[in-house]
N, C-alpha and C. Protein backbone atom coordinates (compact mmCIF):
# COMPACT_ATOMS: atom_id res chain seq x y z
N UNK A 1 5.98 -15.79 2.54
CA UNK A 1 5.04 -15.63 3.64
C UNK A 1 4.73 -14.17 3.93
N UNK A 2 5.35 -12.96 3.75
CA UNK A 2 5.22 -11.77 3.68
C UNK A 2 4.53 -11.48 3.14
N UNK A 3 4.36 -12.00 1.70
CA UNK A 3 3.19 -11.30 0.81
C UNK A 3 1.55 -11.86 1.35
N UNK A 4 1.65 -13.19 1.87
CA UNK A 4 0.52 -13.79 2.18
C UNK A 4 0.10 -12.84 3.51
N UNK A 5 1.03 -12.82 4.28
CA UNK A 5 0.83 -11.73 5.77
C UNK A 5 0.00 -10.53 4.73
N UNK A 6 0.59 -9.68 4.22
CA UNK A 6 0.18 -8.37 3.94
C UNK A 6 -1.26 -8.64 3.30
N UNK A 7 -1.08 -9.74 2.15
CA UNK A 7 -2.35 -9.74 1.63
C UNK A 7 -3.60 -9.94 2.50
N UNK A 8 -3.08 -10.90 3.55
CA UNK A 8 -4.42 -10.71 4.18
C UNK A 8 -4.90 -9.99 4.81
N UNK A 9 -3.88 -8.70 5.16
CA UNK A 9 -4.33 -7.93 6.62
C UNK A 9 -4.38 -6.67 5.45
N UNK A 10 -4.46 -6.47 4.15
CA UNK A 10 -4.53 -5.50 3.43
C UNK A 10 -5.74 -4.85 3.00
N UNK A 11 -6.14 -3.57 3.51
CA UNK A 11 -7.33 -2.94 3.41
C UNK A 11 -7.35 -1.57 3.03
N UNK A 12 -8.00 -1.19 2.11
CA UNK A 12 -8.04 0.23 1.09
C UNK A 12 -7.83 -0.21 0.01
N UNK A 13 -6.94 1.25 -0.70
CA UNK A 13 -6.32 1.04 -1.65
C UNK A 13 -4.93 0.51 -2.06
N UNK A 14 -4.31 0.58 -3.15
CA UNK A 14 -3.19 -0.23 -3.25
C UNK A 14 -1.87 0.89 -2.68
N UNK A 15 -2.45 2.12 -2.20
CA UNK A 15 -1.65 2.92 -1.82
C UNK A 15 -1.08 2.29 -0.17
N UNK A 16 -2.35 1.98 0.39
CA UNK A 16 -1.77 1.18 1.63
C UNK A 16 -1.11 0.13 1.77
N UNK A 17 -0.74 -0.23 0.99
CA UNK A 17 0.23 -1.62 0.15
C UNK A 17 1.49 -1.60 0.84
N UNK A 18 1.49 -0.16 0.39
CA UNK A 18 3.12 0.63 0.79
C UNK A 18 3.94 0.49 1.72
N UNK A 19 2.57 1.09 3.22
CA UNK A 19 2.94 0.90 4.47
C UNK A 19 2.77 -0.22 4.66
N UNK A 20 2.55 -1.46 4.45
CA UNK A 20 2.62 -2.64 4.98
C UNK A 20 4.25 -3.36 4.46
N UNK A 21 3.81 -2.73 3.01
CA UNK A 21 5.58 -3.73 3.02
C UNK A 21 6.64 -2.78 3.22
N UNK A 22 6.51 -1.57 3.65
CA UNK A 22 7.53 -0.85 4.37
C UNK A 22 8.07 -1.95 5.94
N UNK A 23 6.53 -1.76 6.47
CA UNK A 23 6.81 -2.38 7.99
C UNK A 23 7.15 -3.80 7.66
N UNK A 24 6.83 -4.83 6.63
CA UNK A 24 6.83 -5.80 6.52
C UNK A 24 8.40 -6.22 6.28
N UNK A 25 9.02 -5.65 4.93
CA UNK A 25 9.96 -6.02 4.27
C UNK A 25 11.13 -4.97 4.53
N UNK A 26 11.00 -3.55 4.66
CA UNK A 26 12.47 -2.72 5.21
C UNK A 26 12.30 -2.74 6.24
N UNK A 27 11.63 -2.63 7.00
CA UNK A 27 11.54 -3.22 9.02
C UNK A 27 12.43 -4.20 9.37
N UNK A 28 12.48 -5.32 8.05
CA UNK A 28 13.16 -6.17 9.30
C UNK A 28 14.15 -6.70 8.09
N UNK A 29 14.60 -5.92 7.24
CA UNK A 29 16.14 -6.09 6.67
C UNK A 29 16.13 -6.65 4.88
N UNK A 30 15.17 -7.26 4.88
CA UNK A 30 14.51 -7.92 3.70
C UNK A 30 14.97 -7.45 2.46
N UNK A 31 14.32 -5.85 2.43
CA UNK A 31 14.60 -4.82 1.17
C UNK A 31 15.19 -3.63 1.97
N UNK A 32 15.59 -2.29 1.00
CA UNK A 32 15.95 -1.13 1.30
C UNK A 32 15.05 -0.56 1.17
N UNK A 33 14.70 0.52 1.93
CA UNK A 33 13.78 1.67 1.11
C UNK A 33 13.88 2.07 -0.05
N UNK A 34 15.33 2.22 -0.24
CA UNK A 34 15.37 2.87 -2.06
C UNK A 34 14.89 1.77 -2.87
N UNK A 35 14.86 0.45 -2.57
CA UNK A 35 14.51 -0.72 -3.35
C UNK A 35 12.68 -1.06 -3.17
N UNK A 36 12.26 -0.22 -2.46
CA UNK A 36 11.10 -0.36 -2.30
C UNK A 36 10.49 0.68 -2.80
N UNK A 37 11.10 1.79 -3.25
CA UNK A 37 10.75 3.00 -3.69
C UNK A 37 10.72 2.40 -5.30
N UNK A 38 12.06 1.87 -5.39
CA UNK A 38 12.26 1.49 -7.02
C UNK A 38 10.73 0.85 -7.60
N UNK A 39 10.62 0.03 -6.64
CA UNK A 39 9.35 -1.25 -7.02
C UNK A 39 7.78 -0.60 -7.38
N UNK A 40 7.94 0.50 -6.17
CA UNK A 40 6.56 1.13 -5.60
C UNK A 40 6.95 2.37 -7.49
N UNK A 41 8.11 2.51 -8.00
CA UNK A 41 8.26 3.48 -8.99
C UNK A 41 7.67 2.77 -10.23
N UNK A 42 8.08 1.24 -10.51
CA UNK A 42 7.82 0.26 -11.27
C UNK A 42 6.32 0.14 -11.49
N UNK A 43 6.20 -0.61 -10.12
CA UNK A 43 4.21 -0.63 -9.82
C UNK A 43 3.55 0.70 -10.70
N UNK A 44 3.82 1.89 -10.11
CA UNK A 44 3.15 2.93 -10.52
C UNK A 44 3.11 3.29 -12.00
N UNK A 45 4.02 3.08 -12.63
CA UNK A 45 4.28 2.82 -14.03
C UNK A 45 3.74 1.87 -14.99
N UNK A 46 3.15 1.15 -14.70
CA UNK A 46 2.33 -0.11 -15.38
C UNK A 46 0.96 -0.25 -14.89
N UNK A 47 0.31 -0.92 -15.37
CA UNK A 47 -0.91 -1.41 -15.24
C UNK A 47 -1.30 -1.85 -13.83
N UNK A 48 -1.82 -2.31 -13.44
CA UNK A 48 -2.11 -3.00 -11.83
C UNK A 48 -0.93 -2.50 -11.43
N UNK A 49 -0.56 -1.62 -10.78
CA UNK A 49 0.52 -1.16 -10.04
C UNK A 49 0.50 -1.78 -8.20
N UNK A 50 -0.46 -2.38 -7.31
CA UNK A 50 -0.21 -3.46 -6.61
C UNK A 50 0.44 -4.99 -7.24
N UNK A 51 -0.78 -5.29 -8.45
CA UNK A 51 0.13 -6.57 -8.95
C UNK A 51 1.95 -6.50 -9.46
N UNK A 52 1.79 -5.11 -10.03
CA UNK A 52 3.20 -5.33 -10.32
C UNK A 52 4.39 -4.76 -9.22
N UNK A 53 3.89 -4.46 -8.73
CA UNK A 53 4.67 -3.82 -7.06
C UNK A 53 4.96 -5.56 -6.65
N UNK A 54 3.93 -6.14 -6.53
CA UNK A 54 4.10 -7.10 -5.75
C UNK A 54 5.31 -8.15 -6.19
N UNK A 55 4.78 -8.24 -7.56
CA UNK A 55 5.22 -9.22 -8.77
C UNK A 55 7.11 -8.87 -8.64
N UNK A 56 7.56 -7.56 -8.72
CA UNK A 56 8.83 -6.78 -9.09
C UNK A 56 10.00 -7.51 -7.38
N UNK A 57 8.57 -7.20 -6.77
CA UNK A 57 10.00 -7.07 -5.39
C UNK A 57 9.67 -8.60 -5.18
N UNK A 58 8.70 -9.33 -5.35
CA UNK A 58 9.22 -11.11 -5.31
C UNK A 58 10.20 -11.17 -6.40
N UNK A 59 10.45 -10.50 -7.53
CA UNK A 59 11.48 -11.18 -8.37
C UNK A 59 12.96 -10.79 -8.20
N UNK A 60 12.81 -9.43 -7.21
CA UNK A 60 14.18 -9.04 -6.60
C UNK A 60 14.86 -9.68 -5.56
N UNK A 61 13.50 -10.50 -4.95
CA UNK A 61 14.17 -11.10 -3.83
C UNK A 61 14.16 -12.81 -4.06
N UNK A 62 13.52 -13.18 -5.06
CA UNK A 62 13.61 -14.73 -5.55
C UNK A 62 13.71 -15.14 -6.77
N UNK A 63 13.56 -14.34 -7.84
CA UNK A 63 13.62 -14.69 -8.92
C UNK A 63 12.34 -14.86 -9.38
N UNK A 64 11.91 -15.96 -10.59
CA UNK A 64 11.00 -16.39 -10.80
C UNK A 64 10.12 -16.80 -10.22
N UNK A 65 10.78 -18.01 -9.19
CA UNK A 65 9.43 -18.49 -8.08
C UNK A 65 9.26 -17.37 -6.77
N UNK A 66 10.38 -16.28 -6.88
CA UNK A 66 9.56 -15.78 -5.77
C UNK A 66 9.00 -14.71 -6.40
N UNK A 67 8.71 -14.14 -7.64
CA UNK A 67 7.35 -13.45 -8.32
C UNK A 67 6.57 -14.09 -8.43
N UNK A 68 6.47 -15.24 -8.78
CA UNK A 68 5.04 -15.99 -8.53
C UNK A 68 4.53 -16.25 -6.99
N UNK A 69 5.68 -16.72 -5.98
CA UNK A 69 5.13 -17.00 -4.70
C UNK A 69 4.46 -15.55 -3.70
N UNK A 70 5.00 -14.25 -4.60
CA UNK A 70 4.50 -13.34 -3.76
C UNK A 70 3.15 -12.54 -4.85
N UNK A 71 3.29 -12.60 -6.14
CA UNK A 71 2.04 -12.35 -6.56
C UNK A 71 0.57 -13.18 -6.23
N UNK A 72 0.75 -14.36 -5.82
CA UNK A 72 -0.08 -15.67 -5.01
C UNK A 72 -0.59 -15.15 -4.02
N UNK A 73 1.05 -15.03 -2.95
CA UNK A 73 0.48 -15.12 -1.99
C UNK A 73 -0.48 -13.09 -1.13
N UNK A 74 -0.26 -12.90 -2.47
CA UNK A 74 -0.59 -11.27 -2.35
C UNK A 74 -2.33 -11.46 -2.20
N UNK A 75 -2.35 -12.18 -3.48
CA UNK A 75 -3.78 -12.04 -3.98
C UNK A 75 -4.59 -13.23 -3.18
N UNK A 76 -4.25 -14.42 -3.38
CA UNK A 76 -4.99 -15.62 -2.47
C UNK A 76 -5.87 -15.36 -1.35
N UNK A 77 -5.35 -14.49 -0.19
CA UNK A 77 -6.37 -13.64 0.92
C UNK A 77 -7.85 -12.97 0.16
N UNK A 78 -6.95 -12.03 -0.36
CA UNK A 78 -8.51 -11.11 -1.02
C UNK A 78 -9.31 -11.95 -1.59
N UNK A 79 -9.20 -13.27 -2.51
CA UNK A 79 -9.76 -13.91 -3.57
C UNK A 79 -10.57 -14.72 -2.64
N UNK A 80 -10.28 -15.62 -1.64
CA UNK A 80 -11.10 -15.80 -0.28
C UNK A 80 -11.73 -15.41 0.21
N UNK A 81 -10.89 -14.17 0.49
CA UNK A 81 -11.99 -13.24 1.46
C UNK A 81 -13.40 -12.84 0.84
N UNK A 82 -13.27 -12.67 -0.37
CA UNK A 82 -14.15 -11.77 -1.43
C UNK A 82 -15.23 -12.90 -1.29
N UNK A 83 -14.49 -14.34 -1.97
CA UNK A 83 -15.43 -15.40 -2.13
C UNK A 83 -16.58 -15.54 -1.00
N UNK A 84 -15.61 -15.42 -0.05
CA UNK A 84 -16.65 -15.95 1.01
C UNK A 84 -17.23 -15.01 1.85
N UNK A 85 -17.11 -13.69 1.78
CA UNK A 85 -17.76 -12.32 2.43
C UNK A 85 -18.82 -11.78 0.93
N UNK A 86 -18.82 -11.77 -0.07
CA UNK A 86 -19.58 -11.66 -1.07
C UNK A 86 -20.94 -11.71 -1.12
N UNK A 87 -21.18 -12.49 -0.39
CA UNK A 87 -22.83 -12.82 0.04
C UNK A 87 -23.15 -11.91 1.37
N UNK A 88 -22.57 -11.81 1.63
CA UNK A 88 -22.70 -11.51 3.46
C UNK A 88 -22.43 -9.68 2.92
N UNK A 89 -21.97 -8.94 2.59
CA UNK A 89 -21.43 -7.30 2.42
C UNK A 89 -23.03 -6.91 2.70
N UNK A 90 -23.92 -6.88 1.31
CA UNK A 90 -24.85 -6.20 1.64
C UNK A 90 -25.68 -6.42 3.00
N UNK A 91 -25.83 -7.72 3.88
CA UNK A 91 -26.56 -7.88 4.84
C UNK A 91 -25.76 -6.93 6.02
N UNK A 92 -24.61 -7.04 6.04
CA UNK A 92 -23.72 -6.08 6.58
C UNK A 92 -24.26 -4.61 6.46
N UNK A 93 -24.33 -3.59 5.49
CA UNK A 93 -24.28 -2.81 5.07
C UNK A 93 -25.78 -2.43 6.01
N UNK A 94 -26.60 -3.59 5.68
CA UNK A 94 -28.37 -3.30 6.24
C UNK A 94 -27.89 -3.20 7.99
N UNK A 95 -27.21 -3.63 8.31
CA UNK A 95 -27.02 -3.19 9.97
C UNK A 95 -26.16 -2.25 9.95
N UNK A 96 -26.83 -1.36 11.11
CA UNK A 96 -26.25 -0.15 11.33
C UNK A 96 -24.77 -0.20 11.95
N UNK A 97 -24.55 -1.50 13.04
CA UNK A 97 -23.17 -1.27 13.55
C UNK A 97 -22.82 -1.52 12.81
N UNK A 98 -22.41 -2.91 11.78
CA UNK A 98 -21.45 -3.03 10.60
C UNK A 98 -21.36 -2.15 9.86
N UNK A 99 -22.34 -1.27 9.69
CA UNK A 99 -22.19 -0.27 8.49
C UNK A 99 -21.54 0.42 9.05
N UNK A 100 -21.29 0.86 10.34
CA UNK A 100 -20.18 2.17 11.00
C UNK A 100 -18.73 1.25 10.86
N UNK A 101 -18.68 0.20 11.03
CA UNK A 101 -17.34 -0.44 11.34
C UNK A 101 -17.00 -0.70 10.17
N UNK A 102 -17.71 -0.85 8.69
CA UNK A 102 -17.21 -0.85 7.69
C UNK A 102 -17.14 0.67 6.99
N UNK A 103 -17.67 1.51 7.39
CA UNK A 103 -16.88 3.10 7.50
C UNK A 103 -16.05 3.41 8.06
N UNK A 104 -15.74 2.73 9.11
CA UNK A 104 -14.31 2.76 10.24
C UNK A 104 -13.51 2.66 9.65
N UNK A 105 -13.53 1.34 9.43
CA UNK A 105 -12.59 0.51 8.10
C UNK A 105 -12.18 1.33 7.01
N UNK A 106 -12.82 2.35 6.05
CA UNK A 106 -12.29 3.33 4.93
C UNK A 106 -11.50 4.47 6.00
N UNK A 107 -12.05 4.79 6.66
CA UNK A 107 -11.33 5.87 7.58
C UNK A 107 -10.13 5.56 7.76
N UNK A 108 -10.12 4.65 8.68
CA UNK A 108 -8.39 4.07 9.04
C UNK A 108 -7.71 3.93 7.52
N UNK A 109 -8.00 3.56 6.29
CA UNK A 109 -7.32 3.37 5.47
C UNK A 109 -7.00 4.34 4.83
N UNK A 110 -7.33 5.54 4.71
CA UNK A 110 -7.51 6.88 4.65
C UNK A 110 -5.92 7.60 5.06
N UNK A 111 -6.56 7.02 6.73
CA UNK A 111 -5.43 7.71 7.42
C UNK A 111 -3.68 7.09 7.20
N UNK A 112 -3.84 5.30 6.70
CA UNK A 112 -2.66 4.94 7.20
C UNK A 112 -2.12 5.59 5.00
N UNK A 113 -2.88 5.80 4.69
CA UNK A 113 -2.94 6.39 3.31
C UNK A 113 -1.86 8.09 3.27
N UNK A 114 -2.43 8.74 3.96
CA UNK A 114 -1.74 9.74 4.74
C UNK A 114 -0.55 9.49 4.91
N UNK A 115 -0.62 8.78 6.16
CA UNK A 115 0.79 8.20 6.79
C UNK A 115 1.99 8.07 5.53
N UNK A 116 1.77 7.28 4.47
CA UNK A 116 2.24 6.28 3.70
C UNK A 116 2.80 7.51 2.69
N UNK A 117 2.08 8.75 2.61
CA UNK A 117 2.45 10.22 2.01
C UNK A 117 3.67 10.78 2.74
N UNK A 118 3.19 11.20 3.78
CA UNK A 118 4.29 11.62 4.54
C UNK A 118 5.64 10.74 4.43
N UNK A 119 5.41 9.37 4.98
CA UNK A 119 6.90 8.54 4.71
C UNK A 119 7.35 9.05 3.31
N UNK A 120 6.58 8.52 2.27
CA UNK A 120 7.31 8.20 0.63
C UNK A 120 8.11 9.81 0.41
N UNK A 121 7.19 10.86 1.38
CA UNK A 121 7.43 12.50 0.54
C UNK A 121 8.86 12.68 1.61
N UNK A 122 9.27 12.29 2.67
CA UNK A 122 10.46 12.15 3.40
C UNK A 122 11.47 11.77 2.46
N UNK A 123 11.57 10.45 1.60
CA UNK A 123 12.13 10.22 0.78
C UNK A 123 12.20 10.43 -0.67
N UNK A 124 11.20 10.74 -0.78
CA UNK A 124 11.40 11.09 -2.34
C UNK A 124 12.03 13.00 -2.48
N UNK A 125 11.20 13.89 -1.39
CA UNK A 125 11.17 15.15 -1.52
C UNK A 125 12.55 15.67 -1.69
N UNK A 126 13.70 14.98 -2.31
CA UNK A 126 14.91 15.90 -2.00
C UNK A 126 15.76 16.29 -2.73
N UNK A 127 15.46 17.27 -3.08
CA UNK A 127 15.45 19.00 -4.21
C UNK A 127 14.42 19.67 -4.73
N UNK A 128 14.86 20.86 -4.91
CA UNK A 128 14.04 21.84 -6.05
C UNK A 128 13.50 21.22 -7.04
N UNK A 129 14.54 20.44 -7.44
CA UNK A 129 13.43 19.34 -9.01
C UNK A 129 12.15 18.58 -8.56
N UNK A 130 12.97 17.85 -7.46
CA UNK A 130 11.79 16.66 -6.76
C UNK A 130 10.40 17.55 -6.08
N UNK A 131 10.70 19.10 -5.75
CA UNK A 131 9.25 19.83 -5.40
C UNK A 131 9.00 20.20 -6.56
N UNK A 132 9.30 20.52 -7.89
CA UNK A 132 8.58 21.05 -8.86
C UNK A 132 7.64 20.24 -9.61
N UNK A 133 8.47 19.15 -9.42
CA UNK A 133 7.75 17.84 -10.33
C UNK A 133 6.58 17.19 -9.40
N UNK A 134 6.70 17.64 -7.90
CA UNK A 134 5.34 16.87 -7.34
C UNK A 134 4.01 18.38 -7.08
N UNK A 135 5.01 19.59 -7.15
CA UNK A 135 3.65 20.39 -7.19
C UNK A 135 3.64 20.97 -8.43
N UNK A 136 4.08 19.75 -9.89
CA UNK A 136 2.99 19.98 -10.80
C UNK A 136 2.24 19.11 -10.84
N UNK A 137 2.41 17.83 -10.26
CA UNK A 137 1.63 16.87 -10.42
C UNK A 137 0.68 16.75 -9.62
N UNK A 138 0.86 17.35 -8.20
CA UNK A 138 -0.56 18.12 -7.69
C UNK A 138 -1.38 18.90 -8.51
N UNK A 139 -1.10 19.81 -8.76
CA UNK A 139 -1.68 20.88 -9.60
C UNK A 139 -2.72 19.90 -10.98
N UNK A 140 -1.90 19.00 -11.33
CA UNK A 140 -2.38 18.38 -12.52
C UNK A 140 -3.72 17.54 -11.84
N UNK A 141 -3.43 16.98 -10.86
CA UNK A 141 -4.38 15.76 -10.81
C UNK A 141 -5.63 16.79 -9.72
N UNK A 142 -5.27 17.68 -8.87
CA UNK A 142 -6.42 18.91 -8.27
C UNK A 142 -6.71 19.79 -9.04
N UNK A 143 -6.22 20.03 -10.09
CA UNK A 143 -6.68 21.12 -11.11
C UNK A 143 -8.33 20.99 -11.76
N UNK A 144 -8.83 21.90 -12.87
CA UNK A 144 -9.85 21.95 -13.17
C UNK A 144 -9.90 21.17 -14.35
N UNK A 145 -9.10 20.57 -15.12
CA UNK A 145 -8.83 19.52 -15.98
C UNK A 145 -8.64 18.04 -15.20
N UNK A 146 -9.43 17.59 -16.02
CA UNK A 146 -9.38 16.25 -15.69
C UNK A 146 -8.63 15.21 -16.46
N UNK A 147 -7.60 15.14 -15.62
CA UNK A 147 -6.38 14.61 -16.42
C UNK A 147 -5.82 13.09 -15.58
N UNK A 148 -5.54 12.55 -16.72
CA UNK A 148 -5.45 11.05 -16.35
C UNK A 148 -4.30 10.74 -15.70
N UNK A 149 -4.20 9.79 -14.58
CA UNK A 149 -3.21 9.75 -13.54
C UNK A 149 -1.92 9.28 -14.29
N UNK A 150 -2.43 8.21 -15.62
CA UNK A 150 -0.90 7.49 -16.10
C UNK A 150 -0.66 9.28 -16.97
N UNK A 151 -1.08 9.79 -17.72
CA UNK A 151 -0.15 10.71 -17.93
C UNK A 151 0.51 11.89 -17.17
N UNK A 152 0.27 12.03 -15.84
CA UNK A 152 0.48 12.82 -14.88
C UNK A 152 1.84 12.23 -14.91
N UNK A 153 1.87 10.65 -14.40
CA UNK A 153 3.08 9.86 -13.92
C UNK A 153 3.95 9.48 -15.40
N UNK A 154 3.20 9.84 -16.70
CA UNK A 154 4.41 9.59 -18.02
C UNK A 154 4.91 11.27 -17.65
N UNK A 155 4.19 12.09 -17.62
CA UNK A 155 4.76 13.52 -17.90
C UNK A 155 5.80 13.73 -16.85
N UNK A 156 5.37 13.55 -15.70
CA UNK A 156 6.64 13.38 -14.21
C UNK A 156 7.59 12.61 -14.22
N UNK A 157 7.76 11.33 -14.95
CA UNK A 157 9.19 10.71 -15.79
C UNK A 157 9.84 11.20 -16.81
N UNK A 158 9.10 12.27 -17.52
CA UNK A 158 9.93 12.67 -18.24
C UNK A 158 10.17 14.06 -18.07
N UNK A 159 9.70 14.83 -17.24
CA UNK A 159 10.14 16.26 -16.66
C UNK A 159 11.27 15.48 -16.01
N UNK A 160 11.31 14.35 -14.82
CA UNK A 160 12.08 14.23 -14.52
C UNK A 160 13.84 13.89 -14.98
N UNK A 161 13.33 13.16 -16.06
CA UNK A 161 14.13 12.51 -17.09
C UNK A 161 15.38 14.14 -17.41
N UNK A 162 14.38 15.14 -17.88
CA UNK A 162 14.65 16.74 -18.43
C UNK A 162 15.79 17.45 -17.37
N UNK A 163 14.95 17.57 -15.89
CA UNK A 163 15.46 18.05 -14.80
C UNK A 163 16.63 17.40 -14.41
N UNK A 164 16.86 16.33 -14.40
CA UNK A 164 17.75 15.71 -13.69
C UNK A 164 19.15 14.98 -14.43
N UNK A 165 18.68 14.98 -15.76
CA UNK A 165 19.98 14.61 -16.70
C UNK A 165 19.90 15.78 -17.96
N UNK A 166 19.57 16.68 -18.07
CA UNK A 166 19.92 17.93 -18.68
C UNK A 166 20.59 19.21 -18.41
């Protein structure tokens, strides 16, 4: 039922994912943070990194049926929602208040996007290794090269890999 909660009230990107199953699942005892960090490390590492975020921590916390019951109940909302708002977006878009409240809408996700930085960089930020490896990976992904996010995140597993067991 967690994943179905989040999926439906889930808006942005899959970065805002984060803060929901922070508040959702280490809020109220479910997972650890470090176990949500692990998942959110997993996700980021593979392909659909929401699907497999989602997919990882249902199988930590149920096994088989609960990776399927939370990859379901992740996606089932949006696949609805989409279905049946699909027709309706652009008529939206042609009115001016919806069009501010569906700019509202990116804003706030923006911000709880932010938010969701600050938490993860609380926990992840701690050492000299853990700042070198995120302000190169700043540097990499704001730099004047346009460089692809999965090798930012292969090269930062394995600096890390370097830094931390060498």
């Amino acid at each position: 039922l967690s994943f179905l909660r989040v999926g439906a009230i889930l808006y942005g990107s899959g970065y805002v994912l984060f803060a929901y199953l922070d508040a959702e699942l280490v809020s109220s005892g479910v997972l650890s943070r470090p176990e949500l960090m692990d998942a959110i490390a997993i996700g980021q590492f593979t392909p659909g990194p929401v699907l497999s975020t989602a997919t990882f921590i249902g199988y930590q916390l149920g096994g088989i049926s609960g990776a399927i019951a939370a990859t379901f109940g992740m996606f089932l909302p949006s696949f609805l929602f989409v279905w049946i708002m699909n027709p309706l977006v652009p008529k939206m878009r042609q009115s001016k208040v919806l069009g501010y409240f569906l700019d509202c809408v990116n804003v706030a996700a923006v911000a709880v996007m932010v938010a969701v930085l600050f938490s993860m960089a609380k926990e992840s930020l701690i050492d000299w290794r853990s700042f070198v490896i995120a302000g190169l990976s700043a540097a990499a992904i704001f730099g004047p090269k346009n460089i692809s996010v999965m090798w930012i995140v292969f090269g930062s597993a394995v600096l890390g890999y370097l830094l931390y067991m060498v």
